[in-house]
N, C-alpha and C. Protein backbone atom coordinates (compact mmCIF):
# COMPACT_ATOMS: atom_id res chain seq x y z
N UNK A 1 30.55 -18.42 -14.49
CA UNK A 1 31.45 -19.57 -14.50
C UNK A 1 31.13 -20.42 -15.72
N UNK A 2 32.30 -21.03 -16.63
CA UNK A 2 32.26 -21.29 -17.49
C UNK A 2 31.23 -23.26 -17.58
N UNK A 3 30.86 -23.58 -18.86
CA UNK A 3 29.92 -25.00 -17.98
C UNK A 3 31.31 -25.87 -18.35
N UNK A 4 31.81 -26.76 -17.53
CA UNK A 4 32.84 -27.21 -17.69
C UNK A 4 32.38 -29.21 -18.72
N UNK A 5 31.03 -29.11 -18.22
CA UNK A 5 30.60 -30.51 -19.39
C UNK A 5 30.70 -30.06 -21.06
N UNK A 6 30.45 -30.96 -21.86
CA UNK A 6 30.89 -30.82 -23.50
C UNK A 6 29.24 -30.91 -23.71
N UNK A 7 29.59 -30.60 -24.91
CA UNK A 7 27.38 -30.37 -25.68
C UNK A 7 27.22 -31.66 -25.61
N UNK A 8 27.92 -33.14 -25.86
CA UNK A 8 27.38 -34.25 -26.08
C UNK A 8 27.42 -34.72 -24.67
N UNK A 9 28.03 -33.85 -23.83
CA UNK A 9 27.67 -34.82 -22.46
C UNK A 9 26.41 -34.05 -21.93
N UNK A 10 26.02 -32.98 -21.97
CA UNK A 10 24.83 -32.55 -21.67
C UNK A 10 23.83 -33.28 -22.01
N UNK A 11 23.77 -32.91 -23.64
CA UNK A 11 22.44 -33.82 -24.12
C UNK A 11 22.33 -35.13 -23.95
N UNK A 12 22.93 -36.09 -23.69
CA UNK A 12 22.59 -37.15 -22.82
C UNK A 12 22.66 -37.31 -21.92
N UNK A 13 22.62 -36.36 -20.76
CA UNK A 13 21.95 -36.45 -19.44
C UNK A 13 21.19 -36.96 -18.89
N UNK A 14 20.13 -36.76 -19.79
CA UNK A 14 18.51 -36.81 -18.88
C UNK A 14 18.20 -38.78 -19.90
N UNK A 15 18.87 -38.92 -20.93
CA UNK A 15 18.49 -40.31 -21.59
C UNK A 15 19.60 -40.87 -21.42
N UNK A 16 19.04 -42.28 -21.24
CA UNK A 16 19.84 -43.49 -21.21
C UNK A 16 20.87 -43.72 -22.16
N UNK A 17 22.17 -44.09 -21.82
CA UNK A 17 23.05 -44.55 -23.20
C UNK A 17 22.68 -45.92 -23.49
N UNK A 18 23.45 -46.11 -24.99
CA UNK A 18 22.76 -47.17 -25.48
C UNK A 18 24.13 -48.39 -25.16
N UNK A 19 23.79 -49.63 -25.26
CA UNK A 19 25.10 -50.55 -24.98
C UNK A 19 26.28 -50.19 -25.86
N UNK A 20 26.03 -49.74 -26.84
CA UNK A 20 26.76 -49.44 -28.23
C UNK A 20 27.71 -48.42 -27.77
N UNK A 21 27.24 -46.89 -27.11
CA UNK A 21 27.96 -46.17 -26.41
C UNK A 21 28.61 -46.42 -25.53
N UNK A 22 28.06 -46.81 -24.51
CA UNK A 22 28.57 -47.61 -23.31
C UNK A 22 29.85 -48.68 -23.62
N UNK A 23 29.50 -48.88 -24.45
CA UNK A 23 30.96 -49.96 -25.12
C UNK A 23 32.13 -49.21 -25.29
N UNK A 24 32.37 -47.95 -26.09
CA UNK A 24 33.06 -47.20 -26.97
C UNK A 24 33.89 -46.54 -25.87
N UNK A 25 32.59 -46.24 -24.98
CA UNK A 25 32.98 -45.22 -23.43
C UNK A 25 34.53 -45.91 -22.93
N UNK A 26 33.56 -47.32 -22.23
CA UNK A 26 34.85 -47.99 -21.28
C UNK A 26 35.64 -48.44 -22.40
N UNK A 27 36.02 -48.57 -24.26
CA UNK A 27 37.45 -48.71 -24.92
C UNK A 27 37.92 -47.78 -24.55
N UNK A 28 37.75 -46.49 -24.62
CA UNK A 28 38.06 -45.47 -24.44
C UNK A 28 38.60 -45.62 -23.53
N UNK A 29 38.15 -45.65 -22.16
CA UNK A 29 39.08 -45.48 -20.68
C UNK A 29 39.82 -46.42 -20.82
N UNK A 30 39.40 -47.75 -21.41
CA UNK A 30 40.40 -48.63 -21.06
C UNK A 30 41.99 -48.21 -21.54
N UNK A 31 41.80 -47.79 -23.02
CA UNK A 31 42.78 -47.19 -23.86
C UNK A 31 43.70 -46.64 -22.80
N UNK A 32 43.29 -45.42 -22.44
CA UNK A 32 43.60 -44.16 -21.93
C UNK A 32 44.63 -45.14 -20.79
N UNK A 33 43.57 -46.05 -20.08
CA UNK A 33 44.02 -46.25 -18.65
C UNK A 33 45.74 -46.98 -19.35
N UNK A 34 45.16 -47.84 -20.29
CA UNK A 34 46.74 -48.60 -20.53
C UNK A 34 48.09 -48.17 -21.04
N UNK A 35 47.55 -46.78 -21.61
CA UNK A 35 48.26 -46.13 -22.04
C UNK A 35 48.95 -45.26 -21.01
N UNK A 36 48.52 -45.08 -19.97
CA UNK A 36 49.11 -44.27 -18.66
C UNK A 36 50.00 -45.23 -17.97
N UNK A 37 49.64 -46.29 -17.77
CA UNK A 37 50.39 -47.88 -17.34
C UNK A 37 52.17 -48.12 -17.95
N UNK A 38 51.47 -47.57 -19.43
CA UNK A 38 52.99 -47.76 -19.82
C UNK A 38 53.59 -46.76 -20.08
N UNK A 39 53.21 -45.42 -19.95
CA UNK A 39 54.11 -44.53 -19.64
C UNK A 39 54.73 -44.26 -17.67
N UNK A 40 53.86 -44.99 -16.84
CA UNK A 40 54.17 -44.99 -15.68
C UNK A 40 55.77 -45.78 -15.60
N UNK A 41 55.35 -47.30 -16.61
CA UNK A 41 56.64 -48.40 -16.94
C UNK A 41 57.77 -47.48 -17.11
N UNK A 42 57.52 -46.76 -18.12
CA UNK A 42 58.66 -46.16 -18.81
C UNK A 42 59.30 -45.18 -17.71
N UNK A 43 58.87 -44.20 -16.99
CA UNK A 43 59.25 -43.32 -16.38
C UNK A 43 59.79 -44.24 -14.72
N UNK A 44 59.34 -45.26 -14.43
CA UNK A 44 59.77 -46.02 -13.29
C UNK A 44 59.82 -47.22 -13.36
N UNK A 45 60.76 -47.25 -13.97
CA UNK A 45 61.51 -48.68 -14.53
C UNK A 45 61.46 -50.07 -13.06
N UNK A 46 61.94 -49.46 -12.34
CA UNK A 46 62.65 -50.18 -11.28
C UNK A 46 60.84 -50.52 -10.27
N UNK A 47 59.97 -49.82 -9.80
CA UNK A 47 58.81 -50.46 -9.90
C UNK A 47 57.79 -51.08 -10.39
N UNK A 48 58.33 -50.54 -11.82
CA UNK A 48 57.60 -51.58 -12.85
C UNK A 48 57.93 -53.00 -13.05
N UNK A 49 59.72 -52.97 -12.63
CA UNK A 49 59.60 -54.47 -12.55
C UNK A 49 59.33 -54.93 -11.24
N UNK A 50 59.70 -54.68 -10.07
CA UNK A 50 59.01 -55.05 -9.17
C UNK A 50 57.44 -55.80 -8.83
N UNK A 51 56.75 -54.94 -9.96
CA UNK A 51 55.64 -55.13 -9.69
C UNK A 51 55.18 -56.41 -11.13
N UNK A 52 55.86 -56.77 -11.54
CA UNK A 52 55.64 -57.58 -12.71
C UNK A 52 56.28 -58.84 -11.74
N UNK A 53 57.42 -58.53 -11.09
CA UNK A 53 57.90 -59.57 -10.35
C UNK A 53 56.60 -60.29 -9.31
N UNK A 54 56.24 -59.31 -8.56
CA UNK A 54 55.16 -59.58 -7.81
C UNK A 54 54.03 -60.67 -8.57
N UNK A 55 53.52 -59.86 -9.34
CA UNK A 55 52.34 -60.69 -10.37
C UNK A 55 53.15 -61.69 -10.72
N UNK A 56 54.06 -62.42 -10.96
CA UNK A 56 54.35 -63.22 -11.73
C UNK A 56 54.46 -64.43 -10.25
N UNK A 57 54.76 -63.88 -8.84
CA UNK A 57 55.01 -64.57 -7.91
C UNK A 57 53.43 -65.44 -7.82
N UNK A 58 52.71 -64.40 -8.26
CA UNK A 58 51.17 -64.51 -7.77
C UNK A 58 50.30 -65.01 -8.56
N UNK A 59 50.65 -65.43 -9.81
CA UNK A 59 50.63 -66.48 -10.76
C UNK A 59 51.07 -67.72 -10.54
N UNK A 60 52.33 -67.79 -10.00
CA UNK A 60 53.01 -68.88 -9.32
C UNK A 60 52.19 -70.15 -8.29
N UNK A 61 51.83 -69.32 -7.16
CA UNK A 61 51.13 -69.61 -6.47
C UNK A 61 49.84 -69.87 -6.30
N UNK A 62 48.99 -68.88 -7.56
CA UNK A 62 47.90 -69.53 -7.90
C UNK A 62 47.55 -70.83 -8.35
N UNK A 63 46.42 -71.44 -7.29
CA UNK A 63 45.79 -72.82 -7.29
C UNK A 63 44.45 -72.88 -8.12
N UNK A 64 44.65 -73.34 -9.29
CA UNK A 64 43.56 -73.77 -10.77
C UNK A 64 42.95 -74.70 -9.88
């Protein structure tokens, strides 16, 4: 069975990442994640606004 991890995720296995990595990591997902967000927008228009409607209710109502 083939190893399905990459050479750089192996070799840092066993050692700690550094904050520097750790930073780059979660841009990375974050990227990824926002970038899925707005292709979700695009492909379902009609819950996307819904759900902007929602947040915006819930902004509304929020007490500063």
């Amino acid at each position: 069975m083939p190893d399905t991890q990459s050479s750089d995720e192996t070799d840092n296995y066993g050692t700690p990442e550094t904050a520097a990595q750790r930073r780059a990591r979660r841009a990375q997902f974050l990227r990824d994640l926002n970038e899925a967000r707005e292709l979700r927008d695009r492909v379902q228009p009609r819950r996307a606004r819904a759900a902007r409607m929602r947040q915006q209710m819930r902004m509304r109502t929020f007490r500063w």
